[in-house]
C-alpha atoms as a PDB file:
ATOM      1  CA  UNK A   1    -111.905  36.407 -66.762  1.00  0.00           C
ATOM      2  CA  UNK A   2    -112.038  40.418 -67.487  1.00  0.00           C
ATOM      3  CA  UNK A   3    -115.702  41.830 -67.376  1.00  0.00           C
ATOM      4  CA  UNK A   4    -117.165  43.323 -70.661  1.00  0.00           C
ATOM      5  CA  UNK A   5    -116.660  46.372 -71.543  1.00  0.00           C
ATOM      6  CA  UNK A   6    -119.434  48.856 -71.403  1.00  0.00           C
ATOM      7  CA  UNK A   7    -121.448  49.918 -74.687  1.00  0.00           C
ATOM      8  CA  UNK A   8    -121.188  52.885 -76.095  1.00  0.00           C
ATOM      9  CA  UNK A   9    -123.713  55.965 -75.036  1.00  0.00           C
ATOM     10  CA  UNK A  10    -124.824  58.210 -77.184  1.00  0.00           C
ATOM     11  CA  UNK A  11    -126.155  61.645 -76.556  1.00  0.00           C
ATOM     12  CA  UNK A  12    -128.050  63.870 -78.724  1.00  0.00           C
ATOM     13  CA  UNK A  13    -131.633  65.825 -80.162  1.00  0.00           C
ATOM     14  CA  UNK A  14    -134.114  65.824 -82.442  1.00  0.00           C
ATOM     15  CA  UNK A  15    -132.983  67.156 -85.727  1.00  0.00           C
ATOM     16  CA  UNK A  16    -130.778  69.850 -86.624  1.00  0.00           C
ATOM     17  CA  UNK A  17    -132.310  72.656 -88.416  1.00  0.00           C
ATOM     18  CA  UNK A  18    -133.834  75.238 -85.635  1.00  0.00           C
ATOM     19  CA  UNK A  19    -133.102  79.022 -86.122  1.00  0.00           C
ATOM     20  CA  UNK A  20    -132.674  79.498 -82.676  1.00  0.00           C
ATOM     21  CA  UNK A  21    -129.598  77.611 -82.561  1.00  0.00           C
ATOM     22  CA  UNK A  22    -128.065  79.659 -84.664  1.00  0.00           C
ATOM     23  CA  UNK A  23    -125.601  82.602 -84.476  1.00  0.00           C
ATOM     24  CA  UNK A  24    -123.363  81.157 -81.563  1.00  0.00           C
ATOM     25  CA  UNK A  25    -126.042  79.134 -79.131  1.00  0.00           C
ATOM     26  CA  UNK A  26    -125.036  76.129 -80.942  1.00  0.00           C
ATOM     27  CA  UNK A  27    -124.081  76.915 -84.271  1.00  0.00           C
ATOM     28  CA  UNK A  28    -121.102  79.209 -84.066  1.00  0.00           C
ATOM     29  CA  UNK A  29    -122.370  82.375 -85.948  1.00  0.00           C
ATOM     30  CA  UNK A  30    -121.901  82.328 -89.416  1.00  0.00           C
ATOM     31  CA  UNK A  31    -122.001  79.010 -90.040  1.00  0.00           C
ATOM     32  CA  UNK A  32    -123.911  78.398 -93.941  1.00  0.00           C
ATOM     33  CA  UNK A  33    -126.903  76.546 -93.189  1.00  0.00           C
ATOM     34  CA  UNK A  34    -125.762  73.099 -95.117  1.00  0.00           C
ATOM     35  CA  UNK A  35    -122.718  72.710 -92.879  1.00  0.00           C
ATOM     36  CA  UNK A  36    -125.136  72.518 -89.745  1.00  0.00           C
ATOM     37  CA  UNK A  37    -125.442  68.614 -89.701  1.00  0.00           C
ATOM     38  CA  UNK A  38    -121.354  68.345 -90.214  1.00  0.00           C
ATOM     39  CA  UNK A  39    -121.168  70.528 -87.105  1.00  0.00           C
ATOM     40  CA  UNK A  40    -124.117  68.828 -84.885  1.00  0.00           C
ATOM     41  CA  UNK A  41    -122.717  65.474 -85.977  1.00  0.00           C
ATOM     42  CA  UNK A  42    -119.026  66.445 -84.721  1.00  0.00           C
ATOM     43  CA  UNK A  43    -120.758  67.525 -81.339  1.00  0.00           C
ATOM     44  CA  UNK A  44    -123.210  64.987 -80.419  1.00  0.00           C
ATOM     45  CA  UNK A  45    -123.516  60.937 -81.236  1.00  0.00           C
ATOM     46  CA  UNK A  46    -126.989  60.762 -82.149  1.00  0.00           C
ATOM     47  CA  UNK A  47    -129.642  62.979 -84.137  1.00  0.00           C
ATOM     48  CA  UNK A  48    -132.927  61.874 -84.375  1.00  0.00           C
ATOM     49  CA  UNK A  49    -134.384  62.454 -87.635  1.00  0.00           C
ATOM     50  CA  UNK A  50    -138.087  63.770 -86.847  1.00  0.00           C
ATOM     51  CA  UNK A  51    -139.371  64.744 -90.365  1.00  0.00           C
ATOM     52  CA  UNK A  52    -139.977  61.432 -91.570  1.00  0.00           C
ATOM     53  CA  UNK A  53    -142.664  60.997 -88.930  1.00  0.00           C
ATOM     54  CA  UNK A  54    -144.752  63.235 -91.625  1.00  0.00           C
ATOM     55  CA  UNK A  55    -142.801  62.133 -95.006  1.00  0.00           C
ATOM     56  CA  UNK A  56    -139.949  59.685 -95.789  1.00  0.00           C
ATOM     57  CA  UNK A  57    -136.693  61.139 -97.967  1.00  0.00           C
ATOM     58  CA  UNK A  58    -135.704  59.678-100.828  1.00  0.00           C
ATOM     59  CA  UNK A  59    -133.129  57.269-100.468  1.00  0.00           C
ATOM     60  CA  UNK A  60    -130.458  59.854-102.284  1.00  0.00           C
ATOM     61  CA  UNK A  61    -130.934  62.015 -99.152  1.00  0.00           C
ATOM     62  CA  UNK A  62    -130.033  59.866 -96.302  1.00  0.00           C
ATOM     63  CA  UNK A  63    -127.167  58.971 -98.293  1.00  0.00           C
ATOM     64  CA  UNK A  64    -126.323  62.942 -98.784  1.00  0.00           C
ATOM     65  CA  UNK A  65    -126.804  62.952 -94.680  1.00  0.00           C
ATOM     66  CA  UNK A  66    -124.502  59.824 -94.176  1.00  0.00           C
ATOM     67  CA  UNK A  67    -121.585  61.459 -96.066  1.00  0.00           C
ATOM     68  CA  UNK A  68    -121.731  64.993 -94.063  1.00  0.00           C
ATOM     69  CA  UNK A  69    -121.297  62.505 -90.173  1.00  0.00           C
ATOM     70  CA  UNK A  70    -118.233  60.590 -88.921  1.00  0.00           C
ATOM     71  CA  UNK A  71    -118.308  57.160 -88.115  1.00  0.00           C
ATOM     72  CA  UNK A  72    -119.597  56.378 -84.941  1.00  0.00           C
ATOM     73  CA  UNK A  73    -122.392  58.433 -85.322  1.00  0.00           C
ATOM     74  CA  UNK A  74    -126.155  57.000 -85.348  1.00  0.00           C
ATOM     75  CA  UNK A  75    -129.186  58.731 -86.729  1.00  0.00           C
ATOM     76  CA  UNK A  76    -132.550  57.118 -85.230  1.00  0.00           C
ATOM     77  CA  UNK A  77    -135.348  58.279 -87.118  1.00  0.00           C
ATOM     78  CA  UNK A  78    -139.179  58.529 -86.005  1.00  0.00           C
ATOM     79  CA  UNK A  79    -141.273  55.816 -88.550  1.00  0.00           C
ATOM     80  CA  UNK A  80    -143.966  57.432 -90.469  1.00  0.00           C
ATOM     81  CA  UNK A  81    -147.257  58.333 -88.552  1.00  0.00           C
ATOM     82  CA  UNK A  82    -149.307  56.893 -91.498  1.00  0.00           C
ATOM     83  CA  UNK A  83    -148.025  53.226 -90.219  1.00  0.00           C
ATOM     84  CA  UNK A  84    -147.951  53.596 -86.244  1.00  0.00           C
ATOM     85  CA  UNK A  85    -151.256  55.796 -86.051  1.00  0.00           C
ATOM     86  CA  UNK A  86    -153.340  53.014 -87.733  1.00  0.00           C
ATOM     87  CA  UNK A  87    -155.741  51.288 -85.257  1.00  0.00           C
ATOM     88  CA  UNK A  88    -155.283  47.872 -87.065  1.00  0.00           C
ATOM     89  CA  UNK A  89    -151.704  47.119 -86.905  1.00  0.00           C
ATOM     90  CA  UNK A  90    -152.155  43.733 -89.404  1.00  0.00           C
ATOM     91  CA  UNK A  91    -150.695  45.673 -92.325  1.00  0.00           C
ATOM     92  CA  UNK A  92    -148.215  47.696 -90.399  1.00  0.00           C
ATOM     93  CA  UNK A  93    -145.201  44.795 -91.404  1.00  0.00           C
ATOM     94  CA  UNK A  94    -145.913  45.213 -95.062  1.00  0.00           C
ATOM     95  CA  UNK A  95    -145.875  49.081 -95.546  1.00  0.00           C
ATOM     96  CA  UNK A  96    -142.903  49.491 -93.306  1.00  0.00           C
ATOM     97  CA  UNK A  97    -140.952  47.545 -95.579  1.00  0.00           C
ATOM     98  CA  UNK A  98    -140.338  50.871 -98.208  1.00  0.00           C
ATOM     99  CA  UNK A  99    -139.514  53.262 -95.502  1.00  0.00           C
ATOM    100  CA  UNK A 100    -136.940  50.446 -93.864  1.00  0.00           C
ATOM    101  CA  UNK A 101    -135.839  49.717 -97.508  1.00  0.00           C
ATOM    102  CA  UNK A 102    -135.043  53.234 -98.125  1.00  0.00           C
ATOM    103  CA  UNK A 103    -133.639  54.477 -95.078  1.00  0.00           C
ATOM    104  CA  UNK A 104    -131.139  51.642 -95.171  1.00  0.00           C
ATOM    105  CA  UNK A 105    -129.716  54.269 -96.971  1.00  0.00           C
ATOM    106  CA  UNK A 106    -127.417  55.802 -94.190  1.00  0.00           C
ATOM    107  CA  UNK A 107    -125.843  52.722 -94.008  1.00  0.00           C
ATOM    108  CA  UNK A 108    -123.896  52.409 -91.043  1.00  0.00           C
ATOM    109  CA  UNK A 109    -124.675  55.555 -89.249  1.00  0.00           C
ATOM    110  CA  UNK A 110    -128.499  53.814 -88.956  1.00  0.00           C
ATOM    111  CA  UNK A 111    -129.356  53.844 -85.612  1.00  0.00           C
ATOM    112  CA  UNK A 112    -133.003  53.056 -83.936  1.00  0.00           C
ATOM    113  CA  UNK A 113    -135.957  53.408 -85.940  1.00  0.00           C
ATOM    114  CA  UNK A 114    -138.737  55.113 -82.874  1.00  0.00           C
ATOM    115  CA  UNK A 115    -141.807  53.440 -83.833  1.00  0.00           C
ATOM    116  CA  UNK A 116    -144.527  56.099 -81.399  1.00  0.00           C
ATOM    117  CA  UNK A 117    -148.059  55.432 -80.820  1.00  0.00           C
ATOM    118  CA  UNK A 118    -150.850  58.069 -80.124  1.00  0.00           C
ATOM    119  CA  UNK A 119    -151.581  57.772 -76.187  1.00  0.00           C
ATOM    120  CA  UNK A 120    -155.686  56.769 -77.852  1.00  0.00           C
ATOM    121  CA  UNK A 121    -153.856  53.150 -79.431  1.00  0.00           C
ATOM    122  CA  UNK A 122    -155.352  50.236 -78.644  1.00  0.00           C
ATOM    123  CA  UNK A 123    -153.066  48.589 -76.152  1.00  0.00           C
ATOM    124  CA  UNK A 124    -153.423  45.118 -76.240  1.00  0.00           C
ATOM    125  CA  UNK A 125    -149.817  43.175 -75.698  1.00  0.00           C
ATOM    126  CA  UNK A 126    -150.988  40.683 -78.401  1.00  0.00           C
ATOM    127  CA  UNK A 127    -151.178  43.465 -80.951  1.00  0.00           C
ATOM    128  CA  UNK A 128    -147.440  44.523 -80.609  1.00  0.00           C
ATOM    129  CA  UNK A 129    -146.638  40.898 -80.677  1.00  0.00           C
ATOM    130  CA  UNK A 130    -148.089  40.814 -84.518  1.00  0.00           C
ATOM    131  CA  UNK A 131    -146.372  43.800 -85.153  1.00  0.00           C
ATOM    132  CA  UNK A 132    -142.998  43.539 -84.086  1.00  0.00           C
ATOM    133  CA  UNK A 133    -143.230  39.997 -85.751  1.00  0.00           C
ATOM    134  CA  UNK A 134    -143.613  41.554 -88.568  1.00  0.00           C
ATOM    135  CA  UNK A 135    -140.993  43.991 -88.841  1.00  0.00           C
ATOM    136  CA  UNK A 136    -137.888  42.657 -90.053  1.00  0.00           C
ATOM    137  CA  UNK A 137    -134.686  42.218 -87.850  1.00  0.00           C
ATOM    138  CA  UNK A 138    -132.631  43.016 -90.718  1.00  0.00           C
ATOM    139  CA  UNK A 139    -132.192  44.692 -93.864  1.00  0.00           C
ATOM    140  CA  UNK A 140    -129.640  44.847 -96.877  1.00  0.00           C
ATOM    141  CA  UNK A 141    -127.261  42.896 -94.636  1.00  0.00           C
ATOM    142  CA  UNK A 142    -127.578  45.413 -91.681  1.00  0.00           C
ATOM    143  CA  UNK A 143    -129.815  44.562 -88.014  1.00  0.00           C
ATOM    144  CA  UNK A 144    -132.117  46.643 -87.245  1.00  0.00           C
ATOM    145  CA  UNK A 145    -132.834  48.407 -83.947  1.00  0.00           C
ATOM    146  CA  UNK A 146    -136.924  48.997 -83.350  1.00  0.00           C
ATOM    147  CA  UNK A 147    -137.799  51.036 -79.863  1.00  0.00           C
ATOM    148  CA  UNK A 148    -141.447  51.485 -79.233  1.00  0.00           C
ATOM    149  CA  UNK A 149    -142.977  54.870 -77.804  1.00  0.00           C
ATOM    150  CA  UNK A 150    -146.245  53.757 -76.270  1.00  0.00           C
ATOM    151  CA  UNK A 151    -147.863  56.911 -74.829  1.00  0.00           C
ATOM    152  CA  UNK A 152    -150.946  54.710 -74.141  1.00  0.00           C
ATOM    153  CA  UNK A 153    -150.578  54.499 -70.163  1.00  0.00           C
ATOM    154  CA  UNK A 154    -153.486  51.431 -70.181  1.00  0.00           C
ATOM    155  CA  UNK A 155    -150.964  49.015 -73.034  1.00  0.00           C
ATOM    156  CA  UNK A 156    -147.531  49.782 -70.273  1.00  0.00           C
ATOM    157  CA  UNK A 157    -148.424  46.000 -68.663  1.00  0.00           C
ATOM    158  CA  UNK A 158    -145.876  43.485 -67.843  1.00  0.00           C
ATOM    159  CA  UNK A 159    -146.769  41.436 -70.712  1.00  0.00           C
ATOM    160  CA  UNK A 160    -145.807  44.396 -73.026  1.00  0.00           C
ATOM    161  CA  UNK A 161    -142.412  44.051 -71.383  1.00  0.00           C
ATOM    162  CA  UNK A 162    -142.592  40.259 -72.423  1.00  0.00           C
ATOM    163  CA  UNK A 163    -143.570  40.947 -76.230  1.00  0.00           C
ATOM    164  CA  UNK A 164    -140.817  43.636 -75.938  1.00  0.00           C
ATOM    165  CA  UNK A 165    -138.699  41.351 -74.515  1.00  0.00           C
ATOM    166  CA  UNK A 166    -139.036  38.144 -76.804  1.00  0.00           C
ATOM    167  CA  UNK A 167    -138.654  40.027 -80.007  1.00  0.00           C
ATOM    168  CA  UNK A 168    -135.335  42.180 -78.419  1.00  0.00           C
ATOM    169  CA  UNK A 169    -137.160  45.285 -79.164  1.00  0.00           C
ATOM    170  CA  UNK A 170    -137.025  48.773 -76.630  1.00  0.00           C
ATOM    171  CA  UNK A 171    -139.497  50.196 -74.710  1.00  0.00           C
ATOM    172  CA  UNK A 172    -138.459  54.371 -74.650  1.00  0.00           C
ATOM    173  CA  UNK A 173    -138.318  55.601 -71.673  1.00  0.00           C
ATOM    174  CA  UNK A 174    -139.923  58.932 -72.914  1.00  0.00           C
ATOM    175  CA  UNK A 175    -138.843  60.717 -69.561  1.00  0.00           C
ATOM    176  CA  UNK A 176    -141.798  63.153 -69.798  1.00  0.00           C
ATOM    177  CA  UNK A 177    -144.660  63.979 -67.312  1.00  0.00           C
ATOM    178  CA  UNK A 178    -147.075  63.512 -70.519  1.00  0.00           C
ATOM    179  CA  UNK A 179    -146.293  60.244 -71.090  1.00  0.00           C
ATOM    180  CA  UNK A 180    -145.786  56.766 -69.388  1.00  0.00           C
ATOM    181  CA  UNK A 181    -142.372  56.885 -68.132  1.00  0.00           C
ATOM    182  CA  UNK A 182    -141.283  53.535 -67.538  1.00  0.00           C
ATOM    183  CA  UNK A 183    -137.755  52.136 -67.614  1.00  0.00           C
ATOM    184  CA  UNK A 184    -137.395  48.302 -68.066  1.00  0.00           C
ATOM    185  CA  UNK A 185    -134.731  47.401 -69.734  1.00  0.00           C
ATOM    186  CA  UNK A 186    -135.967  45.021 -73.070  1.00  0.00           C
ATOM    187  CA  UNK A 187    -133.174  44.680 -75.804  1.00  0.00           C
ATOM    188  CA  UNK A 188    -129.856  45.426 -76.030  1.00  0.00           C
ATOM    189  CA  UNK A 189    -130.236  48.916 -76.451  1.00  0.00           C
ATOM    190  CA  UNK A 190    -131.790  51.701 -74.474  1.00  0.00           C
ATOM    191  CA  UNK A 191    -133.390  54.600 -75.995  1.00  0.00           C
ATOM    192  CA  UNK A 192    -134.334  57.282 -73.474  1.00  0.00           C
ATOM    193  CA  UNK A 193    -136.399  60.740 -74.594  1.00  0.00           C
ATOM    194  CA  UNK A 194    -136.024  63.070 -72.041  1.00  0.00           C
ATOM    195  CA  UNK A 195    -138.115  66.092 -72.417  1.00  0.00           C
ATOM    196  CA  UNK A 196    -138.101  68.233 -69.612  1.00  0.00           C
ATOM    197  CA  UNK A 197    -134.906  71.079 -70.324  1.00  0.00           C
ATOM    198  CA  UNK A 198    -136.051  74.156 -68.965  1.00  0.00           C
ATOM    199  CA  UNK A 199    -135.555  77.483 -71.035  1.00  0.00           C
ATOM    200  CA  UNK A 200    -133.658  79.423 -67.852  1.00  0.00           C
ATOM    201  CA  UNK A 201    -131.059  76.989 -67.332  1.00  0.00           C
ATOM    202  CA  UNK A 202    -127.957  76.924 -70.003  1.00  0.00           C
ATOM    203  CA  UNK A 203    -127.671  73.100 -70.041  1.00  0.00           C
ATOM    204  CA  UNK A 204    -131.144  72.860 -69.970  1.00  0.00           C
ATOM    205  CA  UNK A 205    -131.731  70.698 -66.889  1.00  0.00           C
ATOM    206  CA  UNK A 206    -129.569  71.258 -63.230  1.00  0.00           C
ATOM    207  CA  UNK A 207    -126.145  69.910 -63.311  1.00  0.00           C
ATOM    208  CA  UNK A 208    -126.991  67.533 -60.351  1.00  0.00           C
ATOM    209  CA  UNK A 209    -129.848  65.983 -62.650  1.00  0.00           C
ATOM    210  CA  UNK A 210    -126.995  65.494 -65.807  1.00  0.00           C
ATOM    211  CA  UNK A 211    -124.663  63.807 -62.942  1.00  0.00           C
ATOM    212  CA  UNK A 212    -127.628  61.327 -62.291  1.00  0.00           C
ATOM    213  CA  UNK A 213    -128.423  60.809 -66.014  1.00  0.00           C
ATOM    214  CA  UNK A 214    -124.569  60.652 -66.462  1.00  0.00           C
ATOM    215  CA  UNK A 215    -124.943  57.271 -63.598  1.00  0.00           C
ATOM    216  CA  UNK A 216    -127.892  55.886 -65.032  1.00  0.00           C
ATOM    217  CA  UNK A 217    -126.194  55.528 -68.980  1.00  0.00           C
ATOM    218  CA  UNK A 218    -123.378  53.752 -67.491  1.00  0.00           C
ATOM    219  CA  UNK A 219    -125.167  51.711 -65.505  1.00  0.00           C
ATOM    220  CA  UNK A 220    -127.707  51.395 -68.926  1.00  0.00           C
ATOM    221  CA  UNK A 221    -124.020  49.996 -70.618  1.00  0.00           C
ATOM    222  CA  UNK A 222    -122.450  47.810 -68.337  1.00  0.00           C
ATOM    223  CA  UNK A 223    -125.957  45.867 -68.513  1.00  0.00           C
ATOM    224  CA  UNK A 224    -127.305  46.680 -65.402  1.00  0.00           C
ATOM    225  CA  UNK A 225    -130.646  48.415 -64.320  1.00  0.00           C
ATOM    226  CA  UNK A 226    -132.299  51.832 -62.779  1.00  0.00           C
ATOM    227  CA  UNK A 227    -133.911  50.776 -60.182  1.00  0.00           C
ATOM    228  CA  UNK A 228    -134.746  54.433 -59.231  1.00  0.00           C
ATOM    229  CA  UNK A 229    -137.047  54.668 -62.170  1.00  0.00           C
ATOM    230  CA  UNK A 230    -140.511  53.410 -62.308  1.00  0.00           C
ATOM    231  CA  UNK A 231    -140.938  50.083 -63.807  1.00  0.00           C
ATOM    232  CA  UNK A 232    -143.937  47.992 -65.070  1.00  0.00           C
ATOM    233  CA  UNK A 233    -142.185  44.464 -63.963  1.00  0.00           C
ATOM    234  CA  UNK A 234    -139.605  44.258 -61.181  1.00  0.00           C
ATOM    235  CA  UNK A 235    -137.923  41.194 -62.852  1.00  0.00           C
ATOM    236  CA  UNK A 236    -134.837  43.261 -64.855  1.00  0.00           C
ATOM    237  CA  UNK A 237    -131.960  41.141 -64.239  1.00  0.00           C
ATOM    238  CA  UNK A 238    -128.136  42.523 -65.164  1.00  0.00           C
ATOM    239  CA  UNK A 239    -126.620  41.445 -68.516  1.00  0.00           C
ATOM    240  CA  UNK A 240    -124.862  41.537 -71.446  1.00  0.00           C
ATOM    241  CA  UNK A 241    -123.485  45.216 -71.762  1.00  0.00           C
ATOM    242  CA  UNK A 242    -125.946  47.239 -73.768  1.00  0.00           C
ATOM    243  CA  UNK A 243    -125.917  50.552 -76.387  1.00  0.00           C
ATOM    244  CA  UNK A 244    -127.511  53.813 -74.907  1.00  0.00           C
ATOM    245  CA  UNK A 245    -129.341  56.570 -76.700  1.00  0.00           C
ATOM    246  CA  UNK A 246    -130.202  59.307 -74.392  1.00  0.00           C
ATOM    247  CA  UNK A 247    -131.731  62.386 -76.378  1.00  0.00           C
ATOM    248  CA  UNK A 248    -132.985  65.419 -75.199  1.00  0.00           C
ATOM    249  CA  UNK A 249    -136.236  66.413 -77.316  1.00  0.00           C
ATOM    250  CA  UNK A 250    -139.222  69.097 -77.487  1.00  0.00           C
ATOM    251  CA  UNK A 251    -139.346  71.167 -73.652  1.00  0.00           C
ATOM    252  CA  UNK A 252    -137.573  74.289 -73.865  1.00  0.00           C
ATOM    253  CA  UNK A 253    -136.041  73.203 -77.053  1.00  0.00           C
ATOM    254  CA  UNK A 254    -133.309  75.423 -77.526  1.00  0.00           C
ATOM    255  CA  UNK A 255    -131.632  74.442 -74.838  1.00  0.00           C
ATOM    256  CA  UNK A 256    -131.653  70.355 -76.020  1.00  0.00           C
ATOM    257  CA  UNK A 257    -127.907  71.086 -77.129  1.00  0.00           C
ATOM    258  CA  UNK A 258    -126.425  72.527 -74.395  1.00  0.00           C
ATOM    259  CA  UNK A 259    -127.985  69.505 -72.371  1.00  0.00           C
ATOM    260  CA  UNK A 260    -126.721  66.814 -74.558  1.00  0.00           C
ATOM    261  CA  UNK A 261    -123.153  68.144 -74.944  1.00  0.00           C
ATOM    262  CA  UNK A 262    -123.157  68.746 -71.480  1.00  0.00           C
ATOM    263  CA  UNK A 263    -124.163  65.218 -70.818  1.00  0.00           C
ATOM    264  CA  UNK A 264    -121.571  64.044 -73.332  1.00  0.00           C
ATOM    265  CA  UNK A 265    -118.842  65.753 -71.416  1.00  0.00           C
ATOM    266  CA  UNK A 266    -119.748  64.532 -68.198  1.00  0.00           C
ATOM    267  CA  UNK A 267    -119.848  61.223 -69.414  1.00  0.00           C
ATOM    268  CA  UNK A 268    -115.936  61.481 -70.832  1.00  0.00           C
ATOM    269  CA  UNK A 269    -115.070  63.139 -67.881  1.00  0.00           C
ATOM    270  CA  UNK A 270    -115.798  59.701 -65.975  1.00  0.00           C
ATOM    271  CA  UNK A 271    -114.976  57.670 -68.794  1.00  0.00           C
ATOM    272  CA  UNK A 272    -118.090  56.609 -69.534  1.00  0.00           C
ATOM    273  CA  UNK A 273    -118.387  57.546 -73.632  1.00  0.00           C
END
């Protein structure tokens, strides 16, 4: 019986509009503003869309954005603060249900939808449970991909990883000295953050640390897990093969680029995208 093949990893950054990737650090120079997301979406596999964090587009505008990307690309998108900053999650199902609705919008290129919690959130496991129970697993026909970004270090517990777990929701692995940092594997997706690239370096982090993130996304897709990253519980068993996000955000920012297309090339270099 052949094995599985592996899932497909995806490398990329947050957003695509930043002046200082202009005129030939990432945008070749020249290039009109409104042709940026064509070009970033040619280079990379995965944007994340950080503006609607502060304000959700109209449903005309993701659709603009889904026409300018090839298929096989994925946006995520960061959920609006004025749902995941509330205390009381109880309502949190019901008014994520018009940004969901219109975001649907991009149709197939939707990718994760980053649901990220102030590190001051109540952290109970019991509270996530209601919430991710009341998100929906699909919408207009199309399943839906949640990842939560706790930054509350007290609510990282192993029955967070449970709740996780049972609804088939991700945990990101925010890969930041800020945040909790932990890497059990909870869905069948990964979505790792990593935000340390470092403004004197080209690629943004050493080449030996993209040839260990290069390892850990395969070993992310064939199903398996990272054992060399922290963990809350030390139960992650290997399964089915598994999609990977890895996107490098915030840090030395104009470097995010080079890191991810650097990553990216490694990764089809070992046939591993």
């Amino acid at each position: 019986m052949s094995k599985a093949a592996p899932g497909p990893i995806r490398t990329g950054i947050g957003g695509w509009v930043f002046p200082a990737w202009r005129g030939g650090t990432f945008y070749p120079a020249g290039l009109p503003q409104r042709e940026e997301l064509a070009h970033a979406s040619r280079q990379l596999g995965c944007i994340e869309i950080n503006s609607t964090f502060y304000r959700a587009q109209k449903p005309a505008v993701y659709a603009q954005w889904r026409e300018q990307t090839p298929p096989g690309f994925r946006f995520s998108a960061k959920a609006p603060r004025t749902i995941t900053q509330r205390h009381d999650l109880a309502e949190a199902g019901a008014r994520a249900e018009g940004f969901i609705d219109g975001i649907c919008a991009l149709g197939d290129r939707l990718g994760p939808l980053v649901w990220q919690f102030a590190d001051r959130h109540p952290g109970a496991a019991a509270d996530f449970d209601r919430f991710l129970d009341a998100l929906p697993k699909k919408a207009h026909g199309c399943p839906l991909q949640h990842a939560l970004e706790v930054r509350n270090p007290a609510a990282w517990t192993p029955e967070l990883v449970a709740v996780a777990r049972a609804h088939g929701a991700a945990l990101v692995y925010s890969g930041s000295s800020d945040y909790p940092s932990f890497a059990d594997p909870t869905a069948d997706f990964i979505y790792a953050r990593l935000m340390q690239s470092r403004a004197n370096l080209r690629a943004g982090y050493p080449e030996r640390t993209l040839e260990q993130w290069c390892l850990r996304a395969m070993r992310w897709a064939r199903g398996e897990d990272n054992p060399d990253l922290p963990h809350v519980a030390a139960d992650a068993k290997p399964g089915a093969p598994r999609e990977v996000y890895v996107l490098f955000i915030g840090a030395a920012k104009h470097r995010n680029p080079g890191a991810a297309v650097a990553l990216r090339k490694q990764l089809e270099g070992v046939g591993g995208k």
